[in-house]
C-alpha atoms as a PDB file:
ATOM      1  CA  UNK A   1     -35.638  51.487-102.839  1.00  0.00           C
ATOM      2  CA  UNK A   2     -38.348  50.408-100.274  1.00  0.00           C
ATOM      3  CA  UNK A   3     -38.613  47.222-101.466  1.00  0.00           C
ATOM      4  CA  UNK A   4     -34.994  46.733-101.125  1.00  0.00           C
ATOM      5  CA  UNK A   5     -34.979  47.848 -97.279  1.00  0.00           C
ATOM      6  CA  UNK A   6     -38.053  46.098 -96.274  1.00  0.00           C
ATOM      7  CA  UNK A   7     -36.061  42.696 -98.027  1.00  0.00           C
ATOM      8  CA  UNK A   8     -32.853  44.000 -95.899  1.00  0.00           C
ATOM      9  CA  UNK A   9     -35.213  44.076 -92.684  1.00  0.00           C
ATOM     10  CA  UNK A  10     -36.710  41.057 -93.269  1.00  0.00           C
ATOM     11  CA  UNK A  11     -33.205  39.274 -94.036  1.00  0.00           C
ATOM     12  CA  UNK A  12     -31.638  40.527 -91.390  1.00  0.00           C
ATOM     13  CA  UNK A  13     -34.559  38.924 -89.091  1.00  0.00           C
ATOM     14  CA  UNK A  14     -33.988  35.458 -90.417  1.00  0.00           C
ATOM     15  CA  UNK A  15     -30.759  35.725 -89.661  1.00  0.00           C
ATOM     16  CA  UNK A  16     -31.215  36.437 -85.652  1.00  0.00           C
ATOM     17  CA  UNK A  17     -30.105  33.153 -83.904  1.00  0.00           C
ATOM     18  CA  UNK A  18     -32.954  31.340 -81.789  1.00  0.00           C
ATOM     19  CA  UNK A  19     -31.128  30.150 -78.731  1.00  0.00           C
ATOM     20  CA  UNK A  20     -33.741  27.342 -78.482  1.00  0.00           C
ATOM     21  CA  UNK A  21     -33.331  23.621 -77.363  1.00  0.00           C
ATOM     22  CA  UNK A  22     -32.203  22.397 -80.406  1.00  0.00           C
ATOM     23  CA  UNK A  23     -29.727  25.038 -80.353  1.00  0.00           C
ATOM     24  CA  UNK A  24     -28.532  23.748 -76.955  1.00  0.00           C
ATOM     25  CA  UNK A  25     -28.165  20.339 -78.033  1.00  0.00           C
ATOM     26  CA  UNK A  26     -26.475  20.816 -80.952  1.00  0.00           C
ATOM     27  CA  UNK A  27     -24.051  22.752 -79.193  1.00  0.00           C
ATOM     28  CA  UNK A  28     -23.445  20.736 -76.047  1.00  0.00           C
ATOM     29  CA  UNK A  29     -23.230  17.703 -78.741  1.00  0.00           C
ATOM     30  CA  UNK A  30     -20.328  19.333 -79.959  1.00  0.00           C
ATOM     31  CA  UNK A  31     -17.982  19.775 -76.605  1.00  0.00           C
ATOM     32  CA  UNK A  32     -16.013  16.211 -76.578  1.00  0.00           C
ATOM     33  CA  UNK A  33     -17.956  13.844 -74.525  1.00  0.00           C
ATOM     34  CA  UNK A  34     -15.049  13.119 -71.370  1.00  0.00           C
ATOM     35  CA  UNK A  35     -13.437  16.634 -71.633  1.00  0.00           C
ATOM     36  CA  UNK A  36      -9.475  16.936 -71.469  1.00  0.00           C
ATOM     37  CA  UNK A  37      -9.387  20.430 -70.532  1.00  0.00           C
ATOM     38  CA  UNK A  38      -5.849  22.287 -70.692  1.00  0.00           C
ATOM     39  CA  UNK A  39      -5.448  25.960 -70.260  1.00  0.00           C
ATOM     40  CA  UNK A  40      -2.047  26.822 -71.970  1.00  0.00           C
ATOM     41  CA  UNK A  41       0.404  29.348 -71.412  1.00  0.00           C
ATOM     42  CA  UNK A  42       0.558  32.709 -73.805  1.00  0.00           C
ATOM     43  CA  UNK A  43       3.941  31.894 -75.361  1.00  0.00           C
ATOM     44  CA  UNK A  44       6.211  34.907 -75.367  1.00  0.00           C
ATOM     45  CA  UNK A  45       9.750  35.681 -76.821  1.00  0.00           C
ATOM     46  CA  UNK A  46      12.428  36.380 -74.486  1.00  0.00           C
ATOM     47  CA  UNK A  47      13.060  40.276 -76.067  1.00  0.00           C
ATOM     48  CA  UNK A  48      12.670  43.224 -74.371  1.00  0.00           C
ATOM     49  CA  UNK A  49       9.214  43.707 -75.010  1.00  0.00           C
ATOM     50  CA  UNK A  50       8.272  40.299 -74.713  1.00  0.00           C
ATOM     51  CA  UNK A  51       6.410  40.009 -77.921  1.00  0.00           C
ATOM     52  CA  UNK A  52       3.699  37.324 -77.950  1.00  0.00           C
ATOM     53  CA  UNK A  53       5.370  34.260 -79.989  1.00  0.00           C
ATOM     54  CA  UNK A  54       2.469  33.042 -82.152  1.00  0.00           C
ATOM     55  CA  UNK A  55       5.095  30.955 -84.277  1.00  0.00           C
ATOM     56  CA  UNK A  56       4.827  28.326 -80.719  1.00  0.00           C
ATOM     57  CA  UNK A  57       1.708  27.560 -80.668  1.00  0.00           C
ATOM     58  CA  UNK A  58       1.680  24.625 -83.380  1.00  0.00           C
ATOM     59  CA  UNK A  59       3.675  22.931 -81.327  1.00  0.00           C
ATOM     60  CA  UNK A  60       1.779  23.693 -78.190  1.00  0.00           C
ATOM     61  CA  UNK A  61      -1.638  22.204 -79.826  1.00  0.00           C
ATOM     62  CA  UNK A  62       0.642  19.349 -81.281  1.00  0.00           C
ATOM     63  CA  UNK A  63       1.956  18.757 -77.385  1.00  0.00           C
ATOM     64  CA  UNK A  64      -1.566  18.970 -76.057  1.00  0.00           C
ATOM     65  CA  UNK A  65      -3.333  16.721 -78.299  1.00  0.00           C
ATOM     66  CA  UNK A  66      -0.482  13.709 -77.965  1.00  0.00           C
ATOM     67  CA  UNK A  67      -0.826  14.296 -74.153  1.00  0.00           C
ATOM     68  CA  UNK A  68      -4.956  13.558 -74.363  1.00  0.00           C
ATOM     69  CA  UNK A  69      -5.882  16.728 -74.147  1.00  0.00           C
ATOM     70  CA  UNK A  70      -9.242  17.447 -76.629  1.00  0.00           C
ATOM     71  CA  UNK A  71     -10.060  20.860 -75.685  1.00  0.00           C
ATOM     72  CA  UNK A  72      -8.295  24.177 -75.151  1.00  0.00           C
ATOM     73  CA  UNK A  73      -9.443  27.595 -73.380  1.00  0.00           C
ATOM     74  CA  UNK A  74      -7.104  29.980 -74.607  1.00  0.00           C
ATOM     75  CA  UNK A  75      -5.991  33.481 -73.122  1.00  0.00           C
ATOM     76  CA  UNK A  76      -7.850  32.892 -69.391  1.00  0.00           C
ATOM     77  CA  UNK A  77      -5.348  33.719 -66.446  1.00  0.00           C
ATOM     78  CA  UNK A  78      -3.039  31.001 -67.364  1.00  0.00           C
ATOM     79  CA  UNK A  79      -2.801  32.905 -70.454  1.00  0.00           C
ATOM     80  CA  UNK A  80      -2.046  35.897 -68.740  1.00  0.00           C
ATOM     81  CA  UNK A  81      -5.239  37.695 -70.781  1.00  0.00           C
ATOM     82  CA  UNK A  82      -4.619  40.797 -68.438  1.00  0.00           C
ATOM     83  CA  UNK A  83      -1.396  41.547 -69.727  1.00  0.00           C
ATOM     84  CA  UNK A  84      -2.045  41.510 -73.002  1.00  0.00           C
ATOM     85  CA  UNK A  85      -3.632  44.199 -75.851  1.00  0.00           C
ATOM     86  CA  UNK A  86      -6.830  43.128 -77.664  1.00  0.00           C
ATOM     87  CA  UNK A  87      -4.644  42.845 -80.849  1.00  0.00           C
ATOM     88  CA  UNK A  88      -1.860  40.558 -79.397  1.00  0.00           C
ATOM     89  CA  UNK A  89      -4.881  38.117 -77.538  1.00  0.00           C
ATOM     90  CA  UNK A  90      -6.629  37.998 -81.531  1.00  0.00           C
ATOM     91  CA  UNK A  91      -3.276  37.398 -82.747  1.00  0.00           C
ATOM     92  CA  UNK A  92      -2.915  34.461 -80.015  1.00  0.00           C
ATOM     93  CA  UNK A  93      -6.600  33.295 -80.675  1.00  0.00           C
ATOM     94  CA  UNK A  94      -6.396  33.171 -84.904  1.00  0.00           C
ATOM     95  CA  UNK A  95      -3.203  30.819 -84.378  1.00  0.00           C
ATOM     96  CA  UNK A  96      -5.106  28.769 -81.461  1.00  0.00           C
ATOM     97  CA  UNK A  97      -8.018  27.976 -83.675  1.00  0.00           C
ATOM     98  CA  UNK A  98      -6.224  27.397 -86.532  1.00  0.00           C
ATOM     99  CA  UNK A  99      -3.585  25.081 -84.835  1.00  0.00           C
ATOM    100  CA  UNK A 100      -5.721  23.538 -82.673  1.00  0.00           C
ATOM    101  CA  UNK A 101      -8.700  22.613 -85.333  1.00  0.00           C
ATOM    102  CA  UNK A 102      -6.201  20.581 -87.020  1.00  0.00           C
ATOM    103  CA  UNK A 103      -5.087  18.464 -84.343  1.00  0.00           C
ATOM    104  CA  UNK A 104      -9.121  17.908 -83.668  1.00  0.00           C
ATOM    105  CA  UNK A 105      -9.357  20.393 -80.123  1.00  0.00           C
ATOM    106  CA  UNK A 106     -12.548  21.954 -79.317  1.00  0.00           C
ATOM    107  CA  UNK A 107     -11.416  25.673 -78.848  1.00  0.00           C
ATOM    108  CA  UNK A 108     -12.793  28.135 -76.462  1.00  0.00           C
ATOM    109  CA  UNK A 109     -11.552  31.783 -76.534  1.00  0.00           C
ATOM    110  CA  UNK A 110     -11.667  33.451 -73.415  1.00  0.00           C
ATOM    111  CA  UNK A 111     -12.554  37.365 -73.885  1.00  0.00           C
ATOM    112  CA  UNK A 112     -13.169  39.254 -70.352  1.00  0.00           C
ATOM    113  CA  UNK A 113     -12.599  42.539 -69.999  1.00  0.00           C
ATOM    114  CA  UNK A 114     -13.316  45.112 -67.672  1.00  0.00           C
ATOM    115  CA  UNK A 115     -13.823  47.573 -70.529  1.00  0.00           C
ATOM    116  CA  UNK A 116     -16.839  45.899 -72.257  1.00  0.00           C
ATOM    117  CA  UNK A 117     -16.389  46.969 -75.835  1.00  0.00           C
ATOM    118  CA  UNK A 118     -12.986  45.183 -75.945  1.00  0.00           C
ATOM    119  CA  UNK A 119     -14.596  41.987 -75.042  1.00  0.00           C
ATOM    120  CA  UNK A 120     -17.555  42.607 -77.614  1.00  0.00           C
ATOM    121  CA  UNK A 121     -14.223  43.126 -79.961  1.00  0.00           C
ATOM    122  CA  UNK A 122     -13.180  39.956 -78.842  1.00  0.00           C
ATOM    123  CA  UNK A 123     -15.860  37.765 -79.135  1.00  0.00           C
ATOM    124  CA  UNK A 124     -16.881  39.005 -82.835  1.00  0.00           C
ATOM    125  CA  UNK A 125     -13.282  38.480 -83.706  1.00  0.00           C
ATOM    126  CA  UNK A 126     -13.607  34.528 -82.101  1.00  0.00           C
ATOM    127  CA  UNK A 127     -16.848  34.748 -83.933  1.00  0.00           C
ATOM    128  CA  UNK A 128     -14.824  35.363 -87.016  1.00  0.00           C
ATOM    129  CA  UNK A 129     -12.676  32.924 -86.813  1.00  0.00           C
ATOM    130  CA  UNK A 130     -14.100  29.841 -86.298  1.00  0.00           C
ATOM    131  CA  UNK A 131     -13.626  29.148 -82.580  1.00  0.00           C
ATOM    132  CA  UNK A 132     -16.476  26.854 -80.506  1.00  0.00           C
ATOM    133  CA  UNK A 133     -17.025  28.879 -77.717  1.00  0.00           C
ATOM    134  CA  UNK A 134     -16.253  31.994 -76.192  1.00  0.00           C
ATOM    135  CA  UNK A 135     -15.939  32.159 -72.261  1.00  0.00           C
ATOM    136  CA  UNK A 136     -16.250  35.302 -69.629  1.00  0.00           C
ATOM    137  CA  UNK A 137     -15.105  36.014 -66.534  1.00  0.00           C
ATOM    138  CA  UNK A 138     -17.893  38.588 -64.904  1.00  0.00           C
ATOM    139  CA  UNK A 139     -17.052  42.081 -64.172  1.00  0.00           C
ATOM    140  CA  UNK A 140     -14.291  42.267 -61.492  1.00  0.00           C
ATOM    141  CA  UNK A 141     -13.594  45.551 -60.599  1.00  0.00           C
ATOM    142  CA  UNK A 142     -16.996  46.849 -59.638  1.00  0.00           C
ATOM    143  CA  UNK A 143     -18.807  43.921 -58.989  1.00  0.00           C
ATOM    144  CA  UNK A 144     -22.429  43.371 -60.349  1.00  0.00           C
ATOM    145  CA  UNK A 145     -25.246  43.896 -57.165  1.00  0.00           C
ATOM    146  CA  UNK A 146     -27.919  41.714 -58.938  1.00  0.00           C
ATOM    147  CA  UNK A 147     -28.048  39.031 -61.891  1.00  0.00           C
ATOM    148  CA  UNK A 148     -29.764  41.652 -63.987  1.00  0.00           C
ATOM    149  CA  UNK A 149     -26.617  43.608 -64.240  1.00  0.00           C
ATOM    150  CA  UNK A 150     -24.574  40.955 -64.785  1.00  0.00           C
ATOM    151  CA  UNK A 151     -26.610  39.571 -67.434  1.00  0.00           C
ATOM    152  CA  UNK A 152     -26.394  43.467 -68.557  1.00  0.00           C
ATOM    153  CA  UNK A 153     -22.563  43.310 -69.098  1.00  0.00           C
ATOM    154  CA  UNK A 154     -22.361  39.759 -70.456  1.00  0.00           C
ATOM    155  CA  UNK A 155     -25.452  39.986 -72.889  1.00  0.00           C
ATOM    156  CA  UNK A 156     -24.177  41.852 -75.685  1.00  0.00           C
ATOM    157  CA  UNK A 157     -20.621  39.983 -75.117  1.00  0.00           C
ATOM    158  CA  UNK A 158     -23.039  37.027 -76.119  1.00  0.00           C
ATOM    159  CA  UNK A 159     -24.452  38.515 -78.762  1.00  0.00           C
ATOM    160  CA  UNK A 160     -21.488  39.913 -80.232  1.00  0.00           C
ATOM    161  CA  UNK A 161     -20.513  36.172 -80.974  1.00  0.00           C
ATOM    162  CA  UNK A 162     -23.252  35.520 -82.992  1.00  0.00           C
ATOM    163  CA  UNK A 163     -24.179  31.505 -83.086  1.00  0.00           C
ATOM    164  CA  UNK A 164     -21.437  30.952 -80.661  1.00  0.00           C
ATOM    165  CA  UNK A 165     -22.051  29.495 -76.631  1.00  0.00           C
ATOM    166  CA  UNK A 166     -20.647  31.246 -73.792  1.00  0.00           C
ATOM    167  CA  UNK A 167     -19.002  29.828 -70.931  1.00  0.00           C
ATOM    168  CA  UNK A 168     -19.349  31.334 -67.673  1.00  0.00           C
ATOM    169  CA  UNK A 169     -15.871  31.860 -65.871  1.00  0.00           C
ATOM    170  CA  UNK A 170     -16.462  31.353 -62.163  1.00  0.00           C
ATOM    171  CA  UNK A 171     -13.343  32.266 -60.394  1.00  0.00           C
ATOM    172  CA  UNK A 172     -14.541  34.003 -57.176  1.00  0.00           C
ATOM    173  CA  UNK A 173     -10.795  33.129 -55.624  1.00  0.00           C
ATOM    174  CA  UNK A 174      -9.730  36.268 -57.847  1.00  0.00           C
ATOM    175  CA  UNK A 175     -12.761  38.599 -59.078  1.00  0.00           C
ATOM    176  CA  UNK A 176     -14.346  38.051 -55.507  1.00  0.00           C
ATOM    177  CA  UNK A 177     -17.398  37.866 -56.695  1.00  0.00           C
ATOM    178  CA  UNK A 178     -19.258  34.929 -55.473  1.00  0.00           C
ATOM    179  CA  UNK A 179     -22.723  33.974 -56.821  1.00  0.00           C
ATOM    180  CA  UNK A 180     -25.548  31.135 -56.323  1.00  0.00           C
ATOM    181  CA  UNK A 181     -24.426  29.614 -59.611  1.00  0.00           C
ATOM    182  CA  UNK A 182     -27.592  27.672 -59.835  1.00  0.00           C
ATOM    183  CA  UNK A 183     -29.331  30.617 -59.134  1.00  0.00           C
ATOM    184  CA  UNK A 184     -27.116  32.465 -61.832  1.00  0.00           C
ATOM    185  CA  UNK A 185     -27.443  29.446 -64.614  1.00  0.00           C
ATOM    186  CA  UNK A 186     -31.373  29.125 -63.408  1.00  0.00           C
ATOM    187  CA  UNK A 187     -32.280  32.902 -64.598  1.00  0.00           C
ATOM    188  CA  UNK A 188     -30.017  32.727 -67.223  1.00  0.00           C
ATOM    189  CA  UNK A 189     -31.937  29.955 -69.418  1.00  0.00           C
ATOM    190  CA  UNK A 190     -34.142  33.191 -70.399  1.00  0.00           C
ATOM    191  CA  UNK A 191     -32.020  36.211 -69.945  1.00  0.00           C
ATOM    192  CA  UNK A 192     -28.708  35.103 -71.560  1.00  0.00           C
ATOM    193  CA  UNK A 193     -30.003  31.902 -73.890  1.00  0.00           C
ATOM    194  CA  UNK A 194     -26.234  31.520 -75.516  1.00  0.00           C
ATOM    195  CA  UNK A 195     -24.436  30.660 -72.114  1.00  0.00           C
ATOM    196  CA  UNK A 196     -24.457  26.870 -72.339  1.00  0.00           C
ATOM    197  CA  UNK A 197     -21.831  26.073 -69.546  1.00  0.00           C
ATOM    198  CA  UNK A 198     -19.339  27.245 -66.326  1.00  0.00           C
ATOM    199  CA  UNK A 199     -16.221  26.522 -65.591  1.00  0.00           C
ATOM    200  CA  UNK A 200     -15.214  26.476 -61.979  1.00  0.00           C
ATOM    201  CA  UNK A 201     -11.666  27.285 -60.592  1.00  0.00           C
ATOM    202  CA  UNK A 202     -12.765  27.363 -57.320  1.00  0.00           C
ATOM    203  CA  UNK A 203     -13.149  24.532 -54.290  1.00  0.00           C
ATOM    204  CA  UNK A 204     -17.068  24.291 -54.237  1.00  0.00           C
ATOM    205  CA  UNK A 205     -17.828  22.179 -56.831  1.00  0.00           C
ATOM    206  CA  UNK A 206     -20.767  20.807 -54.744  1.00  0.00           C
ATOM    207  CA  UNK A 207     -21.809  24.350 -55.391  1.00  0.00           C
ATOM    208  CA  UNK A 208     -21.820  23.976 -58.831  1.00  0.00           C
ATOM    209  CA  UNK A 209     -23.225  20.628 -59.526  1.00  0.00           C
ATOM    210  CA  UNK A 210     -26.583  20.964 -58.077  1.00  0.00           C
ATOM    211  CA  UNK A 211     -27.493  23.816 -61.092  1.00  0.00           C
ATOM    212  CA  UNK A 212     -25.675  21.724 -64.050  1.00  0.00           C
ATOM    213  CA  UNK A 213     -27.956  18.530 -62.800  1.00  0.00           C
ATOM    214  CA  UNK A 214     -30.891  20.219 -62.449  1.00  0.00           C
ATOM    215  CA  UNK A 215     -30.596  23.034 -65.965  1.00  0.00           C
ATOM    216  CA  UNK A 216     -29.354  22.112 -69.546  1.00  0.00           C
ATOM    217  CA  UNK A 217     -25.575  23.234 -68.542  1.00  0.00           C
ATOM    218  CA  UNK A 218     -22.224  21.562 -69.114  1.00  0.00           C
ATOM    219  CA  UNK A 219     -19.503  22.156 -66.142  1.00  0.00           C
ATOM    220  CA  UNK A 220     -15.832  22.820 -66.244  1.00  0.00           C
ATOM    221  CA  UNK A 221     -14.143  21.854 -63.338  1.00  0.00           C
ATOM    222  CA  UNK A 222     -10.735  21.034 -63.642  1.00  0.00           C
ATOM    223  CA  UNK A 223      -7.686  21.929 -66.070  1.00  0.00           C
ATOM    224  CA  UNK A 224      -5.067  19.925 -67.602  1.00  0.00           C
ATOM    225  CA  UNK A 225      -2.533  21.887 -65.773  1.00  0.00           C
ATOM    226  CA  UNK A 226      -3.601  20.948 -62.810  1.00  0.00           C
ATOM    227  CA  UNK A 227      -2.560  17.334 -63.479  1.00  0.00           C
ATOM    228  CA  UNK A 228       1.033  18.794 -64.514  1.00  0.00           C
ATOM    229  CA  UNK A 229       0.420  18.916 -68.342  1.00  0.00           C
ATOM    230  CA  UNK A 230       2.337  21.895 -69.181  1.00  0.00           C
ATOM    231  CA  UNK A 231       3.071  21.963 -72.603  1.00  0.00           C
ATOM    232  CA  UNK A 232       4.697  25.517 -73.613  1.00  0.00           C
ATOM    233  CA  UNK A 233       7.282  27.236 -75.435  1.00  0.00           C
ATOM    234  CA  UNK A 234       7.960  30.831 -75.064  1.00  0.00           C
ATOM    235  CA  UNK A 235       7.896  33.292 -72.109  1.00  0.00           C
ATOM    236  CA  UNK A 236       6.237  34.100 -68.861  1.00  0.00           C
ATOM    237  CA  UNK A 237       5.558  37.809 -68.910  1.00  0.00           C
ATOM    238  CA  UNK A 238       3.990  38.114 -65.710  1.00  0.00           C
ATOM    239  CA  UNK A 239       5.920  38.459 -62.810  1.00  0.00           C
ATOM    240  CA  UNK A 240       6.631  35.326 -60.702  1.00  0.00           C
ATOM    241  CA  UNK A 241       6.578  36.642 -57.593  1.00  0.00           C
ATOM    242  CA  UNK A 242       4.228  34.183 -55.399  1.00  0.00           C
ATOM    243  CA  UNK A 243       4.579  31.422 -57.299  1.00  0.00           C
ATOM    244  CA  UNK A 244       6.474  28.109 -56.363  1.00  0.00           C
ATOM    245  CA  UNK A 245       8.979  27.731 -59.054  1.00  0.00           C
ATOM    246  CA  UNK A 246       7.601  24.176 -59.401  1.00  0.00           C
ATOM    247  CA  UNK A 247       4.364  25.974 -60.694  1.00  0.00           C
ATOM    248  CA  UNK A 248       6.150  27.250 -63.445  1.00  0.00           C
ATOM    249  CA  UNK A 249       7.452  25.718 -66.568  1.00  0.00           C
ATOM    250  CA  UNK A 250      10.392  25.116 -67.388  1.00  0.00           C
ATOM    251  CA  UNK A 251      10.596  27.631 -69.908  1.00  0.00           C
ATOM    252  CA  UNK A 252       9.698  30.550 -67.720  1.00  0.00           C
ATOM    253  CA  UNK A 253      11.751  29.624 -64.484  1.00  0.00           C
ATOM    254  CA  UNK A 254      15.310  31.965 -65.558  1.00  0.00           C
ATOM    255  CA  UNK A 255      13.077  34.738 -64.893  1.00  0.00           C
ATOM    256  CA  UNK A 256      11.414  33.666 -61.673  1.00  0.00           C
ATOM    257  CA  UNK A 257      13.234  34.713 -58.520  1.00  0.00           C
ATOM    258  CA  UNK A 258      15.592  32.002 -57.338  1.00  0.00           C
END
């Protein structure tokens, strides 16, 4: 019986993932070299309930891919991620990765949440299913005072995803939290090893590109949606109010006021 735990132990220590340079550059290797970035819309049905649709999405990774697109982030605030359960966002993100593996995107699951064991949930379920990345907005309701706490809510997110990198979600326009993000990606080359990139929604890109020059880090900056690729089907379960109805699809604009 001894011998069996001390081989369990000593398995189960091999197994631990060394977030190492190689590591790094196998992973960065893997993003597509001139990113296509699109952040789709969570396709919906039109009931009462407004049940997420994943019966759309084939076509949605079909539409994105003969549009140019080569990689997806999936359930992020276009994808309306805080109006949805953690069972209806894995529902969304099986059907992603499946759909969007075999039209050749690179597939990162976005998993914030303010409650942290939903987004360790999350990202062992993206884990699970054989998406690229995961990504992670920081905490947004009580905002980390220090790095070290941040790196305290978003390390066992990491880990939770196993062999998988993490995006950083900088989106201080909405969580209103606004760090030195080459301060951030500096300390975070030791205390959270997995986080290989950042993706920036946010007007200081100079900001940005100073710490992805000078660290191991690939940047986000822009989505296909921005350029007008909106590929969808479905839905828009979030209210409209704010929004131009030319910033909606198609789709979405009978709910929209007028």
């Amino acid at each position: 019986r001894s011998l069996l735990v001390l081989a369990a132990l000593v398995a189960a220590v091999g197994a631990q993932v060394v977030f190492d340079k190689t590591w790094r550059d196998q992973k960065l290797s893997e993003i597509p070299r001139l990113v296509a970035l699109h952040a789709p819309f969570t396709p919906f049905l039109d009931d009462a309930a407004q049940t997420v649709n994943p019966s759309a999405i084939p076509a949605l990774a079909a539409n994105a891919k003969a549009l140019g697109v080569n990689t997806i982030w999936i359930v992020g605030g276009m994808g309306q991620f805080d109006t949805m359960s953690v069972a209806e966002r894995q529902v969304v993100a099986e059907q992603w990765v499946q759909s969007g593996h075999e039209h050749g995107l690179y597939v990162i699951v976005h998993v914030t949440s303010t409650v942290q064991a939903d987004a360790i949930t999350l990202a062992q379920h993206a884990a699970k299913i054989g998406a690229d990345a995961i990504a992670c907005l920081p905490p947004y309701y009580e905002l980390p005072p220090s790095f070290d706490q941040l790196f305290a809510f978003l390390r066992p997110i990491a880990k939770a995803a196993g062999t998988l990198p993490m995006y950083y979600y900088h989106l201080p326009a909405m969580t209103h939290y606004n760090p030195s993000i080459f301060d951030m990606l500096s300390a975070a080359l030791t205390e959270l090893p997995s986080l290989i990139g950042v993706r920036q929604r946010h007007d200081g890109l100079v900001q940005v590109h100073p710490g992805v020059q000078s660290v191991p880090y690939h940047a986000l900056r822009a989505g296909a949606e921005a350029a007008g690729i909106r590929p969808g089907l479905g839905s828009w379960r979030r209210p409209c109010r704010g929004l131009l109805r030319s910033d909606v699809p198609a789709y979405a604009r009978r709910i929209c006021p007028r």
